[in-house]
Structures are given as C-alpha cells and as structure tokens.
C-alpha atoms as a PDB file:
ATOM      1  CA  UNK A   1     -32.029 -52.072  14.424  1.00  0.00           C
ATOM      2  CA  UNK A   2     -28.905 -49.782  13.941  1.00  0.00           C
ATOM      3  CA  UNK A   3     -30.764 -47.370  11.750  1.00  0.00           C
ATOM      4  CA  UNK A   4     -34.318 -46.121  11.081  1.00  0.00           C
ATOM      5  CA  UNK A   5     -35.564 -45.945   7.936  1.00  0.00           C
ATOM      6  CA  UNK A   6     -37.388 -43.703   5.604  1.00  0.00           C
ATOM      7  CA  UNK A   7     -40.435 -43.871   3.253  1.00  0.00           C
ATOM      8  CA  UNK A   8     -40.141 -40.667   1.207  1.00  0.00           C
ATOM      9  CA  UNK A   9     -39.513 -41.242  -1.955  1.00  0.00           C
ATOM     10  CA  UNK A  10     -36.262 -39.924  -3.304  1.00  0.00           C
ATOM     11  CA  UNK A  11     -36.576 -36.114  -4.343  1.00  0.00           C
ATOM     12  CA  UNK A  12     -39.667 -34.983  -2.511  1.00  0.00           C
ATOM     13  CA  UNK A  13     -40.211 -32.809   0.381  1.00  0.00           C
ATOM     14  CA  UNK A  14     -40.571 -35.129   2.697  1.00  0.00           C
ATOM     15  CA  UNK A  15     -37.139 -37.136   1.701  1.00  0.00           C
ATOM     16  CA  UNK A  16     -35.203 -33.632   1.850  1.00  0.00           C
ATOM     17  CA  UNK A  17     -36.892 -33.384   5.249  1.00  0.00           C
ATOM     18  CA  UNK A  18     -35.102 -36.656   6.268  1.00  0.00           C
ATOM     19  CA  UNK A  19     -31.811 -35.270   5.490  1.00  0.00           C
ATOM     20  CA  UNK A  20     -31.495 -32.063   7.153  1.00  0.00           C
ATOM     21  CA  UNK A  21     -28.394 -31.207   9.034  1.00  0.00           C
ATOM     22  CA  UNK A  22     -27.286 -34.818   8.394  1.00  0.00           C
ATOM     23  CA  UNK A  23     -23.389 -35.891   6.427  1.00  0.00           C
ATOM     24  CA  UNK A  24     -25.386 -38.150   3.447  1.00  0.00           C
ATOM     25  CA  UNK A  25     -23.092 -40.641   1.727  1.00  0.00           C
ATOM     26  CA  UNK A  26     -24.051 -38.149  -1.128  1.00  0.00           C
ATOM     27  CA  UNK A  27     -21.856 -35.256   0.299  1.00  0.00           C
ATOM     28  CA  UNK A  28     -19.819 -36.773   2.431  1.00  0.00           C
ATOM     29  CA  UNK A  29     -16.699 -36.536  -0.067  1.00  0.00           C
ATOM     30  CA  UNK A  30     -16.893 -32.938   0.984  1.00  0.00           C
ATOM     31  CA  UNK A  31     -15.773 -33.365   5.048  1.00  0.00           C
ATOM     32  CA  UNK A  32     -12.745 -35.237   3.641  1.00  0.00           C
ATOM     33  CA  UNK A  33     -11.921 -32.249   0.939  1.00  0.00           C
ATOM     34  CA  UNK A  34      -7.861 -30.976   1.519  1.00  0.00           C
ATOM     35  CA  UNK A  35      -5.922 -28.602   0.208  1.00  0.00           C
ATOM     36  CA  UNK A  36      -1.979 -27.921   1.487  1.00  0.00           C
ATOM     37  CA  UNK A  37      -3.166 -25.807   4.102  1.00  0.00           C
ATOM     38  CA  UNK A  38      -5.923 -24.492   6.066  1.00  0.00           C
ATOM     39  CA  UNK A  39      -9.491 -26.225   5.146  1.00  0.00           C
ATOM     40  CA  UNK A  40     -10.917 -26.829   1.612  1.00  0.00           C
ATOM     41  CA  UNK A  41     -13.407 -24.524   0.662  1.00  0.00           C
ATOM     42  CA  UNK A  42     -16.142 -27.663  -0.386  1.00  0.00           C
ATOM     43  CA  UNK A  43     -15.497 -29.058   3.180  1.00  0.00           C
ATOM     44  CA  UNK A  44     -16.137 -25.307   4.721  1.00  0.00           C
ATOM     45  CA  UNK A  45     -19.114 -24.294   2.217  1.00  0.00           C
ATOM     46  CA  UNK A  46     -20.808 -28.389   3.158  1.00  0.00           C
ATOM     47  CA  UNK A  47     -20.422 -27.797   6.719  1.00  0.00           C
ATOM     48  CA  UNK A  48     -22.248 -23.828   6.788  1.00  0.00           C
ATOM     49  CA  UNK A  49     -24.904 -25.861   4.812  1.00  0.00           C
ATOM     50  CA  UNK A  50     -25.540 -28.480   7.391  1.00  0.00           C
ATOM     51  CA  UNK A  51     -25.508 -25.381   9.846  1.00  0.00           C
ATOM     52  CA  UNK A  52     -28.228 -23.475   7.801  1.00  0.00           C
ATOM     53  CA  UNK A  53     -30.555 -26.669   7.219  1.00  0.00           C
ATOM     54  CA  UNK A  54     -30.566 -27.062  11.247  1.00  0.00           C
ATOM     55  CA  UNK A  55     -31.263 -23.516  11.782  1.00  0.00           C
ATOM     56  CA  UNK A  56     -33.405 -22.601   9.076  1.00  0.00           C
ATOM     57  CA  UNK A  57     -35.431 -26.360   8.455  1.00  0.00           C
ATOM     58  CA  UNK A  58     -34.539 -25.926   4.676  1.00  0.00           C
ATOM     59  CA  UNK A  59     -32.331 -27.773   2.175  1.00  0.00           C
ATOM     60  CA  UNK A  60     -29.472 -26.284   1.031  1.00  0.00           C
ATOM     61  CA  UNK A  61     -29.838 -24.628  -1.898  1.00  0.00           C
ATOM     62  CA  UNK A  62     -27.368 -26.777  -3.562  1.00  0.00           C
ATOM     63  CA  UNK A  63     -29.448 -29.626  -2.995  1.00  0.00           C
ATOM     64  CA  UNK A  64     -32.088 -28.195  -5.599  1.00  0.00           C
ATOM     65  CA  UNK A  65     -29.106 -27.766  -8.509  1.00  0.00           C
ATOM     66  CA  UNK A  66     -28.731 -30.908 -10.773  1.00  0.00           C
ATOM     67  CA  UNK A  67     -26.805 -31.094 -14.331  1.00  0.00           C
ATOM     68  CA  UNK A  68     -28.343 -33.322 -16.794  1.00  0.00           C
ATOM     69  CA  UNK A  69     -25.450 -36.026 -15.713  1.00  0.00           C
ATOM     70  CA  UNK A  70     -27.061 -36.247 -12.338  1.00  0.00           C
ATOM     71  CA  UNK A  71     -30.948 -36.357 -13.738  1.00  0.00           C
ATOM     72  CA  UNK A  72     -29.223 -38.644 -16.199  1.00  0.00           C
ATOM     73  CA  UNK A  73     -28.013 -41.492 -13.376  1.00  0.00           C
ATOM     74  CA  UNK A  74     -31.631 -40.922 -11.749  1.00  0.00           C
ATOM     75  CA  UNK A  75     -33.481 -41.854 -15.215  1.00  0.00           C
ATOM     76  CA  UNK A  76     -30.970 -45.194 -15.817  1.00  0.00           C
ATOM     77  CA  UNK A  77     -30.892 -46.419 -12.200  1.00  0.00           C
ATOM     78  CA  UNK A  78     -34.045 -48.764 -12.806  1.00  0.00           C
ATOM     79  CA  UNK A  79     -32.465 -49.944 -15.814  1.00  0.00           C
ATOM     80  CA  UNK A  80     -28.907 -50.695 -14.334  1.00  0.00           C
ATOM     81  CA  UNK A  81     -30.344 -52.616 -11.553  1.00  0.00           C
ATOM     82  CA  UNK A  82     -32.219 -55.193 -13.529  1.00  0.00           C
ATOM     83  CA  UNK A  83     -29.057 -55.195 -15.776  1.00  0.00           C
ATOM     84  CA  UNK A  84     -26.701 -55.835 -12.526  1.00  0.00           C
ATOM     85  CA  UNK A  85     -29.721 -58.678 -11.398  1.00  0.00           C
ATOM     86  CA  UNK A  86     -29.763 -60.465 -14.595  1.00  0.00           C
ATOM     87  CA  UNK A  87     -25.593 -60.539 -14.599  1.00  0.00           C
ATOM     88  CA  UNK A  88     -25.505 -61.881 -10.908  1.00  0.00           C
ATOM     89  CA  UNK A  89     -28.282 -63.567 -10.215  1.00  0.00           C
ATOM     90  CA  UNK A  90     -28.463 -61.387  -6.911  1.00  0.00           C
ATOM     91  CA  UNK A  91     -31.896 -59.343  -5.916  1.00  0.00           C
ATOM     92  CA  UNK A  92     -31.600 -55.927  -5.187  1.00  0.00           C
ATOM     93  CA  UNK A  93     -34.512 -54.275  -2.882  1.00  0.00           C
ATOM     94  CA  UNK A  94     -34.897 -50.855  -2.879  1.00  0.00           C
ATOM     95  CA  UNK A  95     -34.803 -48.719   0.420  1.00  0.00           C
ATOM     96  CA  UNK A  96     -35.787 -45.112   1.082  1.00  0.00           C
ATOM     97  CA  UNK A  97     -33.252 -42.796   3.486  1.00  0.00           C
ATOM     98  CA  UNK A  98     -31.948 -44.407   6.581  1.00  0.00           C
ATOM     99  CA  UNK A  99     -30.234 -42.658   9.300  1.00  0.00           C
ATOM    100  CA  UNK A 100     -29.092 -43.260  13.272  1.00  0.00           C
ATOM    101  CA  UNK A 101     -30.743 -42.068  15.520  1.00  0.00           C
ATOM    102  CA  UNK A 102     -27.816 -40.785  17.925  1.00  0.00           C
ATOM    103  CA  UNK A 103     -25.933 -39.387  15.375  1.00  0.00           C
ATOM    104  CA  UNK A 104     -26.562 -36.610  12.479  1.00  0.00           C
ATOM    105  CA  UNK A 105     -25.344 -39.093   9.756  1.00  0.00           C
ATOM    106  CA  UNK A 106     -27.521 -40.892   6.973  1.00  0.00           C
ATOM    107  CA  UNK A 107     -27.663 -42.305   3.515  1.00  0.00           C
ATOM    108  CA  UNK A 108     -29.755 -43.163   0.653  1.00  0.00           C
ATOM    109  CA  UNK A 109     -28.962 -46.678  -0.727  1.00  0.00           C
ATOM    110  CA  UNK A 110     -29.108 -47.494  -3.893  1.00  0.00           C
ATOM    111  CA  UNK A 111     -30.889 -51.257  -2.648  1.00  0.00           C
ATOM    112  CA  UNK A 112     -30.337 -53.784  -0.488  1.00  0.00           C
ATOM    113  CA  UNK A 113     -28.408 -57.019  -1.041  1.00  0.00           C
ATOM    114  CA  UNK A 114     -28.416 -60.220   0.013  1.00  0.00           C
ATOM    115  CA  UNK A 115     -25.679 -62.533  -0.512  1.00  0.00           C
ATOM    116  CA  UNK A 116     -24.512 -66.001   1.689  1.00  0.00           C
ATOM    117  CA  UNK A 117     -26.494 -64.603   4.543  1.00  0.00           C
ATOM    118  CA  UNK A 118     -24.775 -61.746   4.401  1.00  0.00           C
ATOM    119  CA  UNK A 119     -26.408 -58.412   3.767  1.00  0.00           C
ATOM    120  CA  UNK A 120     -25.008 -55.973   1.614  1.00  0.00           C
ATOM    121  CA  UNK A 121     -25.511 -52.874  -0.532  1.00  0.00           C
ATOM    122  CA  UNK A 122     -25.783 -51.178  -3.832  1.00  0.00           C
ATOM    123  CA  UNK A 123     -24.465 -48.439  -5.328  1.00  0.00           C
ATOM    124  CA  UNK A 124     -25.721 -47.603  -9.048  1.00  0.00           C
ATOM    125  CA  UNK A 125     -24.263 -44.843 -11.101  1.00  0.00           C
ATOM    126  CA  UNK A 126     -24.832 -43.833 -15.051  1.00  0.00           C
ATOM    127  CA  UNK A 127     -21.652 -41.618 -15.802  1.00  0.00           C
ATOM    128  CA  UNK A 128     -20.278 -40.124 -18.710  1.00  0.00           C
ATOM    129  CA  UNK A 129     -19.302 -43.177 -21.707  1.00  0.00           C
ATOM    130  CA  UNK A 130     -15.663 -41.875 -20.848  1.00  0.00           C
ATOM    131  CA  UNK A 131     -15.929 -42.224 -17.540  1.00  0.00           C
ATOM    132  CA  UNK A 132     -17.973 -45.449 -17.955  1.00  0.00           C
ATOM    133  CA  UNK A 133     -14.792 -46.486 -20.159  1.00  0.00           C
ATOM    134  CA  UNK A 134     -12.140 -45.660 -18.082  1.00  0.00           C
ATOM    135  CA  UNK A 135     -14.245 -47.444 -15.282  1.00  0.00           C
ATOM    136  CA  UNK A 136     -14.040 -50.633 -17.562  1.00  0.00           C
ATOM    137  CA  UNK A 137     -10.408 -50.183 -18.258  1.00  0.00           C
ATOM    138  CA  UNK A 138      -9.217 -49.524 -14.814  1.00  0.00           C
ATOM    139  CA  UNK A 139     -10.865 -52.907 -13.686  1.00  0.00           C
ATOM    140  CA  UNK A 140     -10.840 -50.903  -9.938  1.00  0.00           C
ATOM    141  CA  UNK A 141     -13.423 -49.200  -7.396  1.00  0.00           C
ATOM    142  CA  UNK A 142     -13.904 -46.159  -9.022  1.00  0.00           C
ATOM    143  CA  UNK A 143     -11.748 -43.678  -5.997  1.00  0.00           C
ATOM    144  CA  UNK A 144     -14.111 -40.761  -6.125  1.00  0.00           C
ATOM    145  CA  UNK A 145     -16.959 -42.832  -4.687  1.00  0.00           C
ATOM    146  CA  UNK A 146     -15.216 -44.749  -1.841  1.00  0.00           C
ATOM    147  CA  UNK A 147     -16.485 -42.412   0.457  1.00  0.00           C
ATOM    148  CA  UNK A 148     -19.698 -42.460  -0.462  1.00  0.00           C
ATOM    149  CA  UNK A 149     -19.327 -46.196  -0.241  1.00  0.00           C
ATOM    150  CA  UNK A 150     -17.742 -46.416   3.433  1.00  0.00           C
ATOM    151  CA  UNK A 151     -19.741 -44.021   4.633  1.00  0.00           C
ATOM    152  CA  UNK A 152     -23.051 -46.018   3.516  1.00  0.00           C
ATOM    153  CA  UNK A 153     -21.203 -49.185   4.756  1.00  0.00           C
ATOM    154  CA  UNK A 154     -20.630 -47.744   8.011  1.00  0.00           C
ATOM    155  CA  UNK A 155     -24.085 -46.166   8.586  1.00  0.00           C
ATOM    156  CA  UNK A 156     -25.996 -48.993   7.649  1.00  0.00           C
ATOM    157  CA  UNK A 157     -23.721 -52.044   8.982  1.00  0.00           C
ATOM    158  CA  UNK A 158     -23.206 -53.785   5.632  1.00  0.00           C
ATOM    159  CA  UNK A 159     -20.635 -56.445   4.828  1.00  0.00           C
ATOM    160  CA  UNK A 160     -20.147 -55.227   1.110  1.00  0.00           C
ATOM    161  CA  UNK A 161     -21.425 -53.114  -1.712  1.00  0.00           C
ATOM    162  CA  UNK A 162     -21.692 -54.244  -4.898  1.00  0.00           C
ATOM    163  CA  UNK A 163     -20.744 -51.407  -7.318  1.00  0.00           C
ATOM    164  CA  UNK A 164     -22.231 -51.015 -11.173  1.00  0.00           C
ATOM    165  CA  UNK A 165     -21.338 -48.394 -13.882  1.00  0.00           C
ATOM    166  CA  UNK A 166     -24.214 -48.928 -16.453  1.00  0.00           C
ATOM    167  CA  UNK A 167     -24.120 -47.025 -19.981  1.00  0.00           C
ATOM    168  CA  UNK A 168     -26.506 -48.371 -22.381  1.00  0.00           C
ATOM    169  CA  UNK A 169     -25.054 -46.247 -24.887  1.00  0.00           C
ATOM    170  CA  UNK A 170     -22.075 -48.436 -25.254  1.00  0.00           C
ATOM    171  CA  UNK A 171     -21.669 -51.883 -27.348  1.00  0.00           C
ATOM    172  CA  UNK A 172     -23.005 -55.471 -25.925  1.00  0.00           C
ATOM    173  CA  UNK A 173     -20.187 -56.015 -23.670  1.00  0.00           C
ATOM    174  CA  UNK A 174     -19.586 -52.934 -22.542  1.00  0.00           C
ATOM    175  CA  UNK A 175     -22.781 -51.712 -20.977  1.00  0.00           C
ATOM    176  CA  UNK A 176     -21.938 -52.903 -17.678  1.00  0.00           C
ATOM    177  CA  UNK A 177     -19.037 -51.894 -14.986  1.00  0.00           C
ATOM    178  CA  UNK A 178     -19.426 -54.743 -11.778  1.00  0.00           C
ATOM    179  CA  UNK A 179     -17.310 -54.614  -8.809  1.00  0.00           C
ATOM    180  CA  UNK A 180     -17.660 -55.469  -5.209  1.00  0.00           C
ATOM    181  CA  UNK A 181     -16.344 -53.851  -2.512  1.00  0.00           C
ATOM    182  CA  UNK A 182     -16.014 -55.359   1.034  1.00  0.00           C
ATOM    183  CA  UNK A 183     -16.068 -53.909   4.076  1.00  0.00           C
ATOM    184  CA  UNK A 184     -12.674 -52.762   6.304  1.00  0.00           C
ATOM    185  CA  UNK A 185     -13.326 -52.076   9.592  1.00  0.00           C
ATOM    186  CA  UNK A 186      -9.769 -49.738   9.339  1.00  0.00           C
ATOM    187  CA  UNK A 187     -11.335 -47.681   6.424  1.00  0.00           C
ATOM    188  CA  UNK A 188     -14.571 -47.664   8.545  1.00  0.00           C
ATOM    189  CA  UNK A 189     -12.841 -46.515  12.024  1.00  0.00           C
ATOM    190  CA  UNK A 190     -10.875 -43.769  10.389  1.00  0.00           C
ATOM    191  CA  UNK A 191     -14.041 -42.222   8.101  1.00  0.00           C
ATOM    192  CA  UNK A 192     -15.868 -42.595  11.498  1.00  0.00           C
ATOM    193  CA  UNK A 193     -13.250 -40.508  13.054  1.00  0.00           C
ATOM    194  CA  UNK A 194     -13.370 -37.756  10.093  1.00  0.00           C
ATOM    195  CA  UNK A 195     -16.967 -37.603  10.147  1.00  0.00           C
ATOM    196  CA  UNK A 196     -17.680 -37.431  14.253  1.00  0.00           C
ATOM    197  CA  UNK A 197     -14.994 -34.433  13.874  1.00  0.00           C
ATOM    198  CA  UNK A 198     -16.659 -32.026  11.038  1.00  0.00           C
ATOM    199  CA  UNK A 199     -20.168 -33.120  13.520  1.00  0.00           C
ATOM    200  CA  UNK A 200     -18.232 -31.673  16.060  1.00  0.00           C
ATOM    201  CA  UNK A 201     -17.599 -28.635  14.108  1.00  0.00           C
ATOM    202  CA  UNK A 202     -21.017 -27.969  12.523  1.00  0.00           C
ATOM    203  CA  UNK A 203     -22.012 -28.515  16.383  1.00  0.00           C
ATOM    204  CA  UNK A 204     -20.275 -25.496  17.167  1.00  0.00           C
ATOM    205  CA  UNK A 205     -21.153 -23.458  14.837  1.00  0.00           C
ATOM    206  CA  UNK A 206     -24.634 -24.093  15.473  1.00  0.00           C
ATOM    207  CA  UNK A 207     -23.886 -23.088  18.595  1.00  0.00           C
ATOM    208  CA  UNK A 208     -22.501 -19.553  17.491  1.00  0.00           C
ATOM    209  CA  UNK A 209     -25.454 -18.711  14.795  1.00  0.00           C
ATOM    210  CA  UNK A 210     -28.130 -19.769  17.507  1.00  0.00           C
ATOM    211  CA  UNK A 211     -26.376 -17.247  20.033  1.00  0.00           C
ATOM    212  CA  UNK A 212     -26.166 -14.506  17.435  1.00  0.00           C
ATOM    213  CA  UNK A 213     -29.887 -14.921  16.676  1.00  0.00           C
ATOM    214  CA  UNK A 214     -30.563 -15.003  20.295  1.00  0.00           C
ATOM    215  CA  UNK A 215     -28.415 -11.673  20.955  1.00  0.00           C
ATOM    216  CA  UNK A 216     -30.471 -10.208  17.567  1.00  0.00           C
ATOM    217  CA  UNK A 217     -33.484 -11.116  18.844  1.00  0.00           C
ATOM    218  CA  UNK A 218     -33.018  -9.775  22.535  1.00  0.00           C
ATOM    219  CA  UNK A 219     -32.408  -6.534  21.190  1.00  0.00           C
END
C-alpha cells in the first residue's frame, strides 16, 4: 500500500498527532503562496510551523483557531455526502488521516470513491451561499482548492476526486455544487516538485533550531 492510514477521528489528539511536521492537503495552499518577490509570508509562517510541531511534538497553534465557516463545513459534511450519494448513485466511505511513510506529506480525505474500478476521492465543503453561488455559476473547479485536491490525489494515488459545494440554505436546485476532477500526472509532477522543495527547506531549518538547542543546552 502507498500510504498508511489513520484511525483517529478527525479533531482529537490523537489525529493532530498524525499530522505533525507533515504538508496536509489542508495547508498545503500555503507552500505554493507568491508574492513579486522574496517568499510569501503564509508560505514562511506554514513552514516555521511544521518546524515547531517536529521540535516541540505540538500542533501549531493555528491548528486550534476555527471561524464558525470552518465548524460550519464540519457540521454539514454528513449531510452533503448523502446529498452527493443520492445525486450519483456513487458510495462514499469515510477514511481517517493517511500519510507515506518516506515522506512528511499526508491528507485527510473527505471519503473514498469507487467508480468503474477505479478508485477515487472526495472532497466536501459547506461555504458561504455566495460562494456556494458563484460556485454554481462558474460551472468550474473551484481554483482555491486545486491544491488541496492534487495534493490529496498525489498522496493517496487516486484517479479523480469528485468535488461537492453543499448549502442547504439555498432553494431545491441549488443546494448542490458537483464536479469531478481527474487526475494529471503534469499537475501532479510539478506540485510534487513544490512540495519535496519547502520539505527540503523545513529540513533545514530543523536542522538549525536543533543545533541552537543543542549549543543552549551545552552551555
């Protein structure tokens, strides 16, 4: 198997556990941040977090900070997945955090899809009605979650994820935002690339606290 999976539940101390010092499909729109010049400050401040969960064995402390959006999307993902089952026929099972075993990357999907004999993911998310809106009038892969969606692609081998915007706020007819999104090996090769580089960097850096703390210590 290409990954190893997790049983924690989503939220407790033992799923934070799973994640520490790891680029999660969650935050991994951060190591692709840019600005014109010199390195975006959500890239810098995600990789000095990965640095401090090695080092300390804590979550960041950003981990621990959700607006009532994000608790929100936690509360209606039940609810949008037997909405995107009963509009596609398709079964989604749900999965705890998976992650490789040679490499400081994992992911928390949504579920687990399968589809011609082909297995697949889901991605779930309960936005804003605007956002849910514009999602329905756009017709399109919402951008902004891509990388979230390569990156759990690439870590967990999938062929596709199926993507759903659910607001149960809105009229019959407009509850539901479905789109699939298939894999590209080119997208997957060059988010590989961008992600084994910021590893490389939090490496390093590691590499510089633990030899401060050593000097501190030695004193």
């Amino acid at each position: 198997m290409r990954y190893i999976t997790c049983d924690h539940e989503q939220g407790t101390p033992g799923w934070f556990e799973d994640r520490l010092g790891r680029v999660t499909g969650s935050n991994v729109s951060a190591v692709f941040a840019k600005i014109k010049s010199g390195e975006a400050a959500t890239r810098a401040d995600y990789r000095m977090d990965l640095v401090l969960e090695r080092i300390t064995g804590k979550p960041a402390e950003s981990d621990f900070v959700k607006t009532r959006d994000m608790e929100r999307g936690n509360e209606m993902e039940p609810h949008a997945r037997m909405a995107f089952e009963m509009a596609t026929g398709l079964d989604v099972n749900e999965s705890g955090f998976v992650y490789l075993p040679d490499l400081a990357v994992g992911c928390s999907v949504d579920g687990w899809i399968t589809e011609s004999g082909k297995r697949g993911i889901f991605e779930a998310k309960s936005p804003k009605s605007k956002t849910h809106y514009a999602y329905l009038l756009s017709g399109t892969a919402p951008s902004q979650y891509m990388p979230q969606m390569i990156h759990n692609m690439w870590v967990t081998g999938a062929e596709f994820c199926w993507f759903t915007s659910y607001d149960d706020r809105m009229p019959d007819g407009l509850k539901q935002f479905i789109i699939k999104v298939n894999r590209d090996e080119a997208a997957i090769r060059e988010h590989e690339a961008g992600v084994l580089q910021f590893l490389k960097e939090v490496d390093a850096d590691e590499a510089k606290m633990r030899q401060l703390i050593e000097k501190m210590v030695s004193k």
